[in-house]
Protein backbone atom coordinates (compact mmCIF):
# COMPACT_ATOMS: atom_id res chain seq x y z
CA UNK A 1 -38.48 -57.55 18.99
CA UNK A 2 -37.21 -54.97 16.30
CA UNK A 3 -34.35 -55.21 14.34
CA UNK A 4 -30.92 -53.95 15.79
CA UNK A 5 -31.65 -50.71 12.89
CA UNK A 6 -34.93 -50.27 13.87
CA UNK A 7 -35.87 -47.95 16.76
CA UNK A 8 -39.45 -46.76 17.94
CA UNK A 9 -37.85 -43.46 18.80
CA UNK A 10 -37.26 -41.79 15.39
CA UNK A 11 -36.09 -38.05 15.53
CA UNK A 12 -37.37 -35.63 13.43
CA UNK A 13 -34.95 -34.23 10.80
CA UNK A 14 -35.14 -30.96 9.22
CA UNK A 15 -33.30 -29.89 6.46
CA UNK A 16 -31.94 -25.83 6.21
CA UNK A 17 -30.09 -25.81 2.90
CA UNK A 18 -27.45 -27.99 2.62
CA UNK A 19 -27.39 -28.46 6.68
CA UNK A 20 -29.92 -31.30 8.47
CA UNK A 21 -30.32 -31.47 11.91
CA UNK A 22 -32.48 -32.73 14.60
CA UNK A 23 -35.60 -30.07 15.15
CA UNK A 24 -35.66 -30.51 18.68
CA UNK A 25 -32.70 -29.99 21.45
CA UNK A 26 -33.77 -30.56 24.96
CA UNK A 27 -31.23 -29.79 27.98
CA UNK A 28 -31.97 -29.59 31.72
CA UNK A 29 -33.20 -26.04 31.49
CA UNK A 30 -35.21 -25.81 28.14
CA UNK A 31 -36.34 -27.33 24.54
CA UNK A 32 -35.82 -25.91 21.31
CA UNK A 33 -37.85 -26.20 18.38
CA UNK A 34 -37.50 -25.45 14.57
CA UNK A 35 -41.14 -24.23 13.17
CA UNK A 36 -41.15 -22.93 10.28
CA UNK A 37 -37.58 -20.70 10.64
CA UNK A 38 -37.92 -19.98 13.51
CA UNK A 39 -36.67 -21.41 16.98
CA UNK A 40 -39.08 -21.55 19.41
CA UNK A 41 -37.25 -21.65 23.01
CA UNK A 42 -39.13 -22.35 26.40
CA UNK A 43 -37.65 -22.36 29.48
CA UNK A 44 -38.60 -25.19 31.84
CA UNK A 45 -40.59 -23.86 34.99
CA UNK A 46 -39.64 -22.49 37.71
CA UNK A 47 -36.11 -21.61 36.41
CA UNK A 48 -33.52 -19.16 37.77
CA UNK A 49 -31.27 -18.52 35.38
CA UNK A 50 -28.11 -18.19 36.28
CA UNK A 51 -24.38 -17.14 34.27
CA UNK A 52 -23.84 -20.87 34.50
CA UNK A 53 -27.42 -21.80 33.28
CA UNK A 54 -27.23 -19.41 30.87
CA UNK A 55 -24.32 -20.86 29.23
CA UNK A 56 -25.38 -23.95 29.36
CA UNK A 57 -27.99 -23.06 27.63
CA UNK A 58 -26.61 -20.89 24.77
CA UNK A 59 -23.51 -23.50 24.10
CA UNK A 60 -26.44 -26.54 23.80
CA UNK A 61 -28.31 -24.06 21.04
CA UNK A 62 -25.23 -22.88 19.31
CA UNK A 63 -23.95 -26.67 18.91
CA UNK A 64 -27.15 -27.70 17.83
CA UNK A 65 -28.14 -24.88 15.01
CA UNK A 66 -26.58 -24.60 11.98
CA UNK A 67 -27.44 -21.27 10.61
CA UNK A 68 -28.82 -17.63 12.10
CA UNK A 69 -32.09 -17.69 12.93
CA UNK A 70 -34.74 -15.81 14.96
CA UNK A 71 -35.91 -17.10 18.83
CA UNK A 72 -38.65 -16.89 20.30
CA UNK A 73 -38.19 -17.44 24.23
CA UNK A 74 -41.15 -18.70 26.12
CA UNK A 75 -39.93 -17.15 29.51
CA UNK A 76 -42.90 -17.69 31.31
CA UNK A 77 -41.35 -20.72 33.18
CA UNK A 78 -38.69 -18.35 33.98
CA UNK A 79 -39.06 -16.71 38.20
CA UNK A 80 -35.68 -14.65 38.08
CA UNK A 81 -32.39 -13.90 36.24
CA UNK A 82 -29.28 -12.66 37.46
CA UNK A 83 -27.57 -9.65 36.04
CA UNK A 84 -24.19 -11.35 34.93
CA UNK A 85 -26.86 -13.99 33.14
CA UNK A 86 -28.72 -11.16 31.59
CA UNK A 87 -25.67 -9.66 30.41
CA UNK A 88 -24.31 -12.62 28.77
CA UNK A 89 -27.91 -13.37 26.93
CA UNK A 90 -28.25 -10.02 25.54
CA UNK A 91 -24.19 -10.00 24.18
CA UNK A 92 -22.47 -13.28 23.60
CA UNK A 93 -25.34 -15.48 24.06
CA UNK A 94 -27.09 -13.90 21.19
CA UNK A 95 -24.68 -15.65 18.76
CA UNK A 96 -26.25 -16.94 15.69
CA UNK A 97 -29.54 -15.28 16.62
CA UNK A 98 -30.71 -12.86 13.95
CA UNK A 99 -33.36 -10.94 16.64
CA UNK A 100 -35.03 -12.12 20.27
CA UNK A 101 -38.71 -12.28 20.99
CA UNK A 102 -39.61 -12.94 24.58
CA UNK A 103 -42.73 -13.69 25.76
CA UNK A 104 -43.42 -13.23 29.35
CA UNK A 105 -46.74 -13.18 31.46
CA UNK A 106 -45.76 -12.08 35.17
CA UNK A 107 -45.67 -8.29 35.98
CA UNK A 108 -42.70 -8.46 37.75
CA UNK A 109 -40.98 -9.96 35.08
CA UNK A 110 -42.64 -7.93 32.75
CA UNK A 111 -41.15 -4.81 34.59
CA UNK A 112 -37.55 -6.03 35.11
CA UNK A 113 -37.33 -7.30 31.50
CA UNK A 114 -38.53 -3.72 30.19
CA UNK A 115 -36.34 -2.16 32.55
CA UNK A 116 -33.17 -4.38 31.62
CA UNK A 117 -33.97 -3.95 27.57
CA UNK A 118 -33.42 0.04 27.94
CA UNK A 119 -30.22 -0.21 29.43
CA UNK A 120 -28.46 -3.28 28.22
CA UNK A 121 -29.05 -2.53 24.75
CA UNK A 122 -28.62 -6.10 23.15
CA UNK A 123 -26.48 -6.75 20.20
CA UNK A 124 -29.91 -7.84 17.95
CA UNK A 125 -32.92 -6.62 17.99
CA UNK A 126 -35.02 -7.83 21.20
CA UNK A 127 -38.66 -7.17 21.78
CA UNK A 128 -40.84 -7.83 24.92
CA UNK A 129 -44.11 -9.70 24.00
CA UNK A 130 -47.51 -10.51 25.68
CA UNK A 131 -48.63 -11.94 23.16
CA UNK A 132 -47.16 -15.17 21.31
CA UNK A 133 -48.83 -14.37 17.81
CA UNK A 134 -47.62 -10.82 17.96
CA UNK A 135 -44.08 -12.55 19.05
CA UNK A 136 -43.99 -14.39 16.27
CA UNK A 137 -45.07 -12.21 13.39
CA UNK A 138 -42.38 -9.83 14.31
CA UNK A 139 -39.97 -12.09 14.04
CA UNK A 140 -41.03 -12.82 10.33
CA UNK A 141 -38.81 -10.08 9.02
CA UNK A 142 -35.86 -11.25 10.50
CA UNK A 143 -35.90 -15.14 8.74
């Protein structure tokens, strides 16, 4: 038996300046990950993402992070979004985000997220990736 201030489940701790925090936030929806200044976003599969989800998800991030960073979103898990969802991730969910990668894999996604980037225009700068190492070296410049 371990001691009362012992547990096997240690989280890992990061430290950004004067800020620590836990590198890892899991919800319902998706986990994100702090590697090397950068947070790495995946949406769990087979999502819709709704308004609702969507805020979910942006309030858990926001709480959690403690300074402007870029994301990359693994959206692959991700089958549709609605427009009011979209809306909000490209504007008020982009809070404390310093620029957007997302890395998608299905045409259809591929299309509508193409399609939503040239009209939404986001607040910072989003890209459309196939590629995760392309993804991520963009997002170098905005650390």
């Amino acid at each position: 038996m371990l001691p009362l201030n012992l547990s096997p489940f240690k989280k890992k701790r990061m430290s950004l300046h004067d800020d620590t925090f836990d590198s890892r936030l899991e919800d319902e929806f998706s986990i994100c990950e702090l590697k090397d200044g950068i947070i790495h976003a995946t949406y769990k599969p087979n999502l819709t993402i709704t308004l609702e989800v969507a805020k979910t998800v942006v309030n858990n991030r926001i709480a959690w992070q403690k300074k402007t960073l870029p994301l990359f979103s693994d959206s692959r898990g991700v089958n549709y979004a609605d427009k009011p969802a979209k809306d909000y991730l490209a504007n008020e969910g982009s809070e404390k985000l310093s620029a957007v990668a997302l890395w998608v894999d299905s045409p259809m996604l591929i299309a509508s997220v193409n399609f939503y980037l040239k009209i939404s225009k986001p607040i910072v700068p989003t890209k459309l990736f196939l590629k995760k190492e392309k993804a991520l070296q963009w997002l170098e410049k905005f650390k």
